[in-house]
N, C-alpha and C. Protein backbone atom coordinates (compact mmCIF):
# COMPACT_ATOMS: atom_id res chain seq x y z
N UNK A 1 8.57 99.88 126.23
CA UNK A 1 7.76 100.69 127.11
C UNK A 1 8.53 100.96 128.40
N UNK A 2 8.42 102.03 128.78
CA UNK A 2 9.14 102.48 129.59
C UNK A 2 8.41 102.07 131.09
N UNK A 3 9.30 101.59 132.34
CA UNK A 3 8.02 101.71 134.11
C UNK A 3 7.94 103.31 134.02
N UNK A 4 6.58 102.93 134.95
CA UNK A 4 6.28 104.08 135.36
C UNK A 4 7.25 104.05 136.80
N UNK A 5 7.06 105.36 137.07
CA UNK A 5 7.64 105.61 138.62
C UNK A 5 6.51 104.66 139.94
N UNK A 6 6.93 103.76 140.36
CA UNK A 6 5.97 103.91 141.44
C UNK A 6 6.41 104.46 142.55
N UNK A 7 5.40 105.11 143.52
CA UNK A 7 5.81 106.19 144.52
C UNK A 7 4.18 105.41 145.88
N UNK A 8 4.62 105.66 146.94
CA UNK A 8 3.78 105.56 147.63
C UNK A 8 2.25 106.32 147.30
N UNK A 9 1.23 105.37 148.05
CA UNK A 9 0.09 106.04 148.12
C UNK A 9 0.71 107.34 149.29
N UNK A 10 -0.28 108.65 148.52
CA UNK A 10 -0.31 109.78 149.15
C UNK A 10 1.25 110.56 149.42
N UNK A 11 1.94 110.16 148.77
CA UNK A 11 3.49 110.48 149.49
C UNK A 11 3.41 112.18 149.10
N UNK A 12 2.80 112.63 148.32
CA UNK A 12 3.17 114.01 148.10
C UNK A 12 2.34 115.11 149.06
N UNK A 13 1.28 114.13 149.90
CA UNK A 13 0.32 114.85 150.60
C UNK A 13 1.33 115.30 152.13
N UNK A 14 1.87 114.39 152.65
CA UNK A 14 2.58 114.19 153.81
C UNK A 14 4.13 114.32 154.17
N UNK A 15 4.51 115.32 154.55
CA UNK A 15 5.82 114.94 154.13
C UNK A 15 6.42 114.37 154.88
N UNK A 16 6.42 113.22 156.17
CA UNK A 16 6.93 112.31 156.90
C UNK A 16 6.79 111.08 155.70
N UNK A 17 5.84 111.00 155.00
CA UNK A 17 5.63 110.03 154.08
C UNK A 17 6.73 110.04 152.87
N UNK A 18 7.93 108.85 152.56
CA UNK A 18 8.83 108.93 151.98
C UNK A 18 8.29 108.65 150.45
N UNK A 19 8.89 108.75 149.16
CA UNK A 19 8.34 108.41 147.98
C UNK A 19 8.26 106.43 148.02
N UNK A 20 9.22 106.07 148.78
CA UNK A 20 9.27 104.40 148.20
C UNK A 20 8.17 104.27 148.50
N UNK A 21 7.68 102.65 147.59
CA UNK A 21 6.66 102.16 147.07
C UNK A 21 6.53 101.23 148.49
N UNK A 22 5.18 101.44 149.27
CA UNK A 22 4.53 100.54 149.99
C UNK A 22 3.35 99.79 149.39
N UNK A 23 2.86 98.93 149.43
CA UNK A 23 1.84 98.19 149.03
C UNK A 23 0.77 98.93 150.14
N UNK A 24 -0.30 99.24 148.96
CA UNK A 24 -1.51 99.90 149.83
C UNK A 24 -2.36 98.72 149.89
N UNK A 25 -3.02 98.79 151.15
CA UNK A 25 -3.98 98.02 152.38
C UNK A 25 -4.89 98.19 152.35
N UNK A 26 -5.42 99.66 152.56
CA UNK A 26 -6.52 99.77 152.70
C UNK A 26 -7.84 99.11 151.83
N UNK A 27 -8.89 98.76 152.53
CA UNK A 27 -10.37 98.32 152.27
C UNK A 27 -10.71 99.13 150.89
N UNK A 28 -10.89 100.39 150.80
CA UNK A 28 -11.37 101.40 149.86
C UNK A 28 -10.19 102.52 148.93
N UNK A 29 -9.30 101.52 148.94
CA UNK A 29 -8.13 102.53 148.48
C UNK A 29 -8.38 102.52 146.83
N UNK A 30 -8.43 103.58 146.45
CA UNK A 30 -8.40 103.48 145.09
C UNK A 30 -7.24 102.53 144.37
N UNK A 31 -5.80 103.18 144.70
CA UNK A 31 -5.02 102.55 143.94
C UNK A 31 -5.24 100.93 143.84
N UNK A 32 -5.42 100.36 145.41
CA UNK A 32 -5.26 98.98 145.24
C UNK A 32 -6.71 98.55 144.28
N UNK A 33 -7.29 99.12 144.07
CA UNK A 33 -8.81 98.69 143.57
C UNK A 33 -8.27 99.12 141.85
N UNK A 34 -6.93 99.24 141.45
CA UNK A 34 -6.92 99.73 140.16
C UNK A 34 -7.27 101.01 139.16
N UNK A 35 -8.31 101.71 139.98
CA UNK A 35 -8.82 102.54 139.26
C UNK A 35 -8.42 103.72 138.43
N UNK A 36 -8.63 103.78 137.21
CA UNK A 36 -7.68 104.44 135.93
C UNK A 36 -7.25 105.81 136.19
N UNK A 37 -7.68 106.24 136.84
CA UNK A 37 -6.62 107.61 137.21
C UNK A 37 -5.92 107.61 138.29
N UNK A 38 -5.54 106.48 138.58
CA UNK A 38 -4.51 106.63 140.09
C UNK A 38 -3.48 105.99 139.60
N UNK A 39 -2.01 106.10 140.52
CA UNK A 39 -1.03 105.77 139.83
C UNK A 39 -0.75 104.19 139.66
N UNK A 40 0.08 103.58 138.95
CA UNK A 40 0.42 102.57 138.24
C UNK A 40 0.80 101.82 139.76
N UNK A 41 0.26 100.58 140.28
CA UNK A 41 0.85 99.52 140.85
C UNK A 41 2.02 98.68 140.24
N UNK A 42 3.23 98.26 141.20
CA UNK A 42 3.84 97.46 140.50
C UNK A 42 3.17 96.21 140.56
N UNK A 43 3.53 95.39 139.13
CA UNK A 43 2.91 94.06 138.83
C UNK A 43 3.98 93.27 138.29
N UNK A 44 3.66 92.11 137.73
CA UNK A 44 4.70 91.16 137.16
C UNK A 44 4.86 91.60 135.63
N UNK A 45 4.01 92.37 135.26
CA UNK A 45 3.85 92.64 133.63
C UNK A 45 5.02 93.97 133.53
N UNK A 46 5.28 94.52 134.74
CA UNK A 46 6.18 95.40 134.51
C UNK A 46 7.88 94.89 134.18
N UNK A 47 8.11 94.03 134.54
CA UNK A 47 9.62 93.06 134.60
C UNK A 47 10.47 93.56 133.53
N UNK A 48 11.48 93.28 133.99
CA UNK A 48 13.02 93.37 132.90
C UNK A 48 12.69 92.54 131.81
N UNK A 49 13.69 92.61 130.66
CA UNK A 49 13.58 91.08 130.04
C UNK A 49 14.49 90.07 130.65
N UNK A 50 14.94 89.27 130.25
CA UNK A 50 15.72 88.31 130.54
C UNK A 50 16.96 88.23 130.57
N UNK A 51 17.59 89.00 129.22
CA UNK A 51 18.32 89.33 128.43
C UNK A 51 18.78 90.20 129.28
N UNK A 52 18.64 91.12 129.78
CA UNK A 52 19.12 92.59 130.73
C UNK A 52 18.49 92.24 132.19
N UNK A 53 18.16 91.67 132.67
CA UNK A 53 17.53 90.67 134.04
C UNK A 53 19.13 90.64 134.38
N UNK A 54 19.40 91.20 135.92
CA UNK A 54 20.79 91.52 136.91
C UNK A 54 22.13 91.95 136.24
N UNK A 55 21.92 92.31 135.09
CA UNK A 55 22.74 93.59 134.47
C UNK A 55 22.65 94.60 135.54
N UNK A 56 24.59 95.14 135.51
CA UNK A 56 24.32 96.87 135.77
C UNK A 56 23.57 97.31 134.35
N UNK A 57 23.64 99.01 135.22
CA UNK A 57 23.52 99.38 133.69
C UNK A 57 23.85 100.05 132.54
N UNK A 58 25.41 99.42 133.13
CA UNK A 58 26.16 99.39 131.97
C UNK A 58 26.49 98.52 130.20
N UNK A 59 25.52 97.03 131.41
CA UNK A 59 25.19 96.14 130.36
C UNK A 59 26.19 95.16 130.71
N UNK A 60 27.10 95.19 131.60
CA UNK A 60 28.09 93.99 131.86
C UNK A 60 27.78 93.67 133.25
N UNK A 61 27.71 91.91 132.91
CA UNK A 61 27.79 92.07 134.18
C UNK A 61 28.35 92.18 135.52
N UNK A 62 28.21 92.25 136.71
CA UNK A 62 28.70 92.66 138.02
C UNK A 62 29.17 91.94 138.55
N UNK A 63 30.61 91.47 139.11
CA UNK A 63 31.25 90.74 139.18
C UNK A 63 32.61 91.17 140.68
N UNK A 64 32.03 90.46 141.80
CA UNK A 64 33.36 91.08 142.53
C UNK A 64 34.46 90.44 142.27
N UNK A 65 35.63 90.92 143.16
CA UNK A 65 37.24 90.84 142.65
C UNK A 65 37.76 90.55 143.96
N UNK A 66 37.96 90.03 144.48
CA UNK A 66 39.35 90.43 145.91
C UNK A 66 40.54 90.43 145.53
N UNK A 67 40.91 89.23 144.35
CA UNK A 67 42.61 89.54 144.21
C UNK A 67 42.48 89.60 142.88
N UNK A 68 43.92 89.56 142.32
CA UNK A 68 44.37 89.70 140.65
C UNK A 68 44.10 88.53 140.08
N UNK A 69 43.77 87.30 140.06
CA UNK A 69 43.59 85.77 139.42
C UNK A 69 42.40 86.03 139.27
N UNK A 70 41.53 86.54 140.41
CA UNK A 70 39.95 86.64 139.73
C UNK A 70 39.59 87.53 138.97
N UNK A 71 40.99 88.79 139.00
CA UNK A 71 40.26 90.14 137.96
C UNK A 71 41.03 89.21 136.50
N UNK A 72 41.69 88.66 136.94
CA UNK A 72 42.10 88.05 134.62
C UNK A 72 41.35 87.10 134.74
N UNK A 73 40.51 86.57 135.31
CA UNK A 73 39.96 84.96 134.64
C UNK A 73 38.01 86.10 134.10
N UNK A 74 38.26 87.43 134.43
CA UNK A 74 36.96 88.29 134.37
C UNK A 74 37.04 88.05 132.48
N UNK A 75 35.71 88.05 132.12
CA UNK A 75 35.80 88.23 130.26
C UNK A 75 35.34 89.51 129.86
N UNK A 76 36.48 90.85 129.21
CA UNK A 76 36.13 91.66 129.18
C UNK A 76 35.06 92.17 128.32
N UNK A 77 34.78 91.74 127.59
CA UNK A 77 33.30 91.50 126.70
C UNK A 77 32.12 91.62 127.08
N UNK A 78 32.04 90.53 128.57
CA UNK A 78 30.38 90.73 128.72
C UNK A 78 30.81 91.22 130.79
N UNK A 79 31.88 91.35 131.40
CA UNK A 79 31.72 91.64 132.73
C UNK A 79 32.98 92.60 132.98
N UNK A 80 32.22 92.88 134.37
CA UNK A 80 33.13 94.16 134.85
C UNK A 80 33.53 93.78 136.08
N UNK A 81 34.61 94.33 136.36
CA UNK A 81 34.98 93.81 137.81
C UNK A 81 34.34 95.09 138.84
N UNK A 82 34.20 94.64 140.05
CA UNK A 82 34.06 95.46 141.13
C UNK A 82 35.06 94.98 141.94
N UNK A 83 36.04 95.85 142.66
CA UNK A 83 36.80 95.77 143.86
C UNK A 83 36.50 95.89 145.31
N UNK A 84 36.75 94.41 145.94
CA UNK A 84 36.29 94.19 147.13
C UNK A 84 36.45 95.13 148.22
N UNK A 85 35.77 95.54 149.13
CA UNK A 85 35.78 96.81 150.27
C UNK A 85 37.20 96.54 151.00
N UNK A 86 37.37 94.81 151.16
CA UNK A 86 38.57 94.45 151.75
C UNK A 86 39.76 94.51 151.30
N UNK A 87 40.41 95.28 150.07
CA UNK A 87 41.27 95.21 149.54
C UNK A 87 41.47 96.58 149.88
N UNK A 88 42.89 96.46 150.24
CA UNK A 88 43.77 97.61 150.63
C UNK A 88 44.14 98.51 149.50
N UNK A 89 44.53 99.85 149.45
CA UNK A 89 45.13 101.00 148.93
C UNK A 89 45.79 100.79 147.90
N UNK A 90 47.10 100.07 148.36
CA UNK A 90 48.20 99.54 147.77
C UNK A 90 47.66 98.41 146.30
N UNK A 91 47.41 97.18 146.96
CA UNK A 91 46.85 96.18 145.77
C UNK A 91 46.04 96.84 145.12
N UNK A 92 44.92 98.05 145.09
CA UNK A 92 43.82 98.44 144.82
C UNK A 92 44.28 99.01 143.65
N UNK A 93 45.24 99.93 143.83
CA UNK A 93 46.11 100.59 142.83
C UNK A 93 46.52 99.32 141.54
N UNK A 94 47.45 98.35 142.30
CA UNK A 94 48.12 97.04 141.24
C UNK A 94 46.62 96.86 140.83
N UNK A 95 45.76 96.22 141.32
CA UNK A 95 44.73 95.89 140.27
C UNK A 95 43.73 96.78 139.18
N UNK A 96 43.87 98.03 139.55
CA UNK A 96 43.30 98.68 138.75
C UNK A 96 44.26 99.19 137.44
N UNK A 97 45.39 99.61 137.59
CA UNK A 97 46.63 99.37 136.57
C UNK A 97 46.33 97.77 135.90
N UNK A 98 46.35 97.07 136.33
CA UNK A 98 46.21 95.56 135.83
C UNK A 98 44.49 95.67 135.00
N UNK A 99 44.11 95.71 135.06
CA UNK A 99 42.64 95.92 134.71
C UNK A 99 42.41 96.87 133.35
N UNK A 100 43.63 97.95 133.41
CA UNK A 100 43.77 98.47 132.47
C UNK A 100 44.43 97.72 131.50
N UNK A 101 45.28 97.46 131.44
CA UNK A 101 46.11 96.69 130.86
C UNK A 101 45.10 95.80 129.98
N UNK A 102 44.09 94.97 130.66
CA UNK A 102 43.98 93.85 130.71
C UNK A 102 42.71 94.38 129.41
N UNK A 103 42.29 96.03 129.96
CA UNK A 103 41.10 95.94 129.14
C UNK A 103 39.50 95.63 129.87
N UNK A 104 39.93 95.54 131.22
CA UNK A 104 38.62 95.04 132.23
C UNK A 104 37.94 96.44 132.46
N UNK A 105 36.62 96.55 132.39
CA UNK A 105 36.03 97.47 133.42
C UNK A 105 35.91 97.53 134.38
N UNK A 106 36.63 98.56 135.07
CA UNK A 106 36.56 98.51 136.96
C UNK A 106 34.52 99.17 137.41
N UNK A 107 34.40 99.16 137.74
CA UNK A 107 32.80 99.46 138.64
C UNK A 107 32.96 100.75 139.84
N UNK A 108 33.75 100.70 140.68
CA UNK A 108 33.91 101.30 141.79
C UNK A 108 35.25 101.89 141.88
């Protein structure tokens, strides 16, 4: 089963009002009161499974890198590397050549 979208109460009425999901407050609000034609609250019944629980979604998981020892000890099977913001031009290049090589998925 697929989530539904949740979107703020009223967001399409207002347009200072952004789509993200606020928890509605109000005393007499329909949504928070459930009622079957208003849109879907998030709940706990909506959740990932377990199995795909902090997966990208690519299905591997997310894994940072700063140097080359941590991109080969990566298992290309179930993770992907991401390259740290702090890594320069130069190495960025060696590790992504290396990564190829290696068979790793780069992320970024």
């Amino acid at each position: 089963m697929r989530k539904p979208k949740f979107r703020r109460q009223e967001w399409h009425r207002y347009k200072k009002l952004g789509q993200k999901w606020r928890k509605t407050r109000g005393k007499t609000s329909k949504t928070r009161r459930y009622e079957g034609r208003k849109p879907a609250m998030p709940t706990i019944g909506y959740c990932s499974p377990k199995a795909t629980k902090g997966l990208h979604p690519s299905g591997y998981q997310d894994v940072l890198v700063c140097n080359l020892n941590e991109l080969e000890k990566l298992d290309p099977a179930t993770q992907a590397g991401r390259i740290s913001s702090t890594v320069g031009f130069k190495k960025r290049e060696v590790m992504l050549q290396k990564a190829k090589e290696l068979g790793i998925k780069v992320l970024n």
